[in-house]
Protein backbone atom coordinates (compact mmCIF):
# COMPACT_ATOMS: atom_id res chain seq x y z
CA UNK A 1 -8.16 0.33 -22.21
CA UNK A 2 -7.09 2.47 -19.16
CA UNK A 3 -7.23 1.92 -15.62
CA UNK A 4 -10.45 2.71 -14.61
CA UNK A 5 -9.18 4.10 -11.27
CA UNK A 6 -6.63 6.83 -13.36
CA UNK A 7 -8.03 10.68 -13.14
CA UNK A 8 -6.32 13.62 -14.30
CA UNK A 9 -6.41 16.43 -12.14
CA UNK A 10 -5.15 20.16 -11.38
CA UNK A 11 -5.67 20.21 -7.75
CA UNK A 12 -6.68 17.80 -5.17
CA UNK A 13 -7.44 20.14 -2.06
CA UNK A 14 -4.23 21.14 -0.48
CA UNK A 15 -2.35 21.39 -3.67
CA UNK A 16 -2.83 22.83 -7.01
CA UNK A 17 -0.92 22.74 -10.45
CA UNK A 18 -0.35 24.46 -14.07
CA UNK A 19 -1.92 21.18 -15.51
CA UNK A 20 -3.45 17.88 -15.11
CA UNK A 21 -1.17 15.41 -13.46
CA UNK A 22 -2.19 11.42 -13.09
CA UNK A 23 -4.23 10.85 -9.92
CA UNK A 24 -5.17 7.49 -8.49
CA UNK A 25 -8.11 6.90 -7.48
CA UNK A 26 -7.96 3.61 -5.10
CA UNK A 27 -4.58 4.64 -3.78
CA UNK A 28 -5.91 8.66 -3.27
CA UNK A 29 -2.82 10.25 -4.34
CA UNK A 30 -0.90 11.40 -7.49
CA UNK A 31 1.04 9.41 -9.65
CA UNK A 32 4.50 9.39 -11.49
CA UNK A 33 3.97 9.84 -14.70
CA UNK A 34 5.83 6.56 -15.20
CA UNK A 35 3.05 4.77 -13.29
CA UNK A 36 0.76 6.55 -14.99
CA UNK A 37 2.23 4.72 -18.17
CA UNK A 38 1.31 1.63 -17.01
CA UNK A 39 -2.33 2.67 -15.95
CA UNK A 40 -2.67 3.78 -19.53
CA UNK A 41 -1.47 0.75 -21.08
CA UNK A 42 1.79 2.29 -23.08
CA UNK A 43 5.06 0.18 -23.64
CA UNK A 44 3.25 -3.00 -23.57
CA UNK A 45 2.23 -3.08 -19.82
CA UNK A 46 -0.95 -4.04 -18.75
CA UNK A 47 -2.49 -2.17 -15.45
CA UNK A 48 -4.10 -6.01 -14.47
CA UNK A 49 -0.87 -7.59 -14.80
CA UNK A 50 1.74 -4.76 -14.06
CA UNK A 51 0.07 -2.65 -11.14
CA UNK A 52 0.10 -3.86 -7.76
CA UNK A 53 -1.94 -0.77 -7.20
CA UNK A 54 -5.06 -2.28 -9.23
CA UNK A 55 -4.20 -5.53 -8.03
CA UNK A 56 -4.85 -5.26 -4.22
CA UNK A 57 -8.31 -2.85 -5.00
CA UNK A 58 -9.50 -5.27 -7.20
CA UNK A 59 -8.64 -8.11 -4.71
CA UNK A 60 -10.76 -6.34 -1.90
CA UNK A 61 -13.84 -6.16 -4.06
C-alpha cells in the first residue's frame, strides 16, 4: 500500500508543470521521484521502515 501522505500534482501555487509530479503531503513539498519510490512501495522498500519523512509525522501524532 502507498504512503498515505503521497499526492500527485501539476501545480502547487507558485509553480506549475506538464504532468503530475510526487507531492508530500506532511513535508509540503515535491518529491524526487526516487523518494517517491519508496512512498509507493517499489524495490522492496517500505515507506514505515524506509522514510524518515513518514516516520517523524507519524511520531507527532
Amino acid at each position: 500500500m502507498a504512503c498515505p501522505y503521497l499526492e500527485y500534482r501539476k501545480a502547487d501555487g507558485a509553480r506549475s508543470f506538464d504532468h503530475e509530479r510526487a507531492y508530500c503531503a506532511a513535508a509540503e513539498t515535491f518529491v524526487q521521484p526516487m523518494r517517491a519510490d519508496i512512498c509507493n512501495d517499489r524495490y522492496d522498500l517500505d515507506h514505515g521502515q524506509h522514510c524518515e519523512i513518514f516516520q517523524a509525522h507519524s511520531e507527532g501524532e
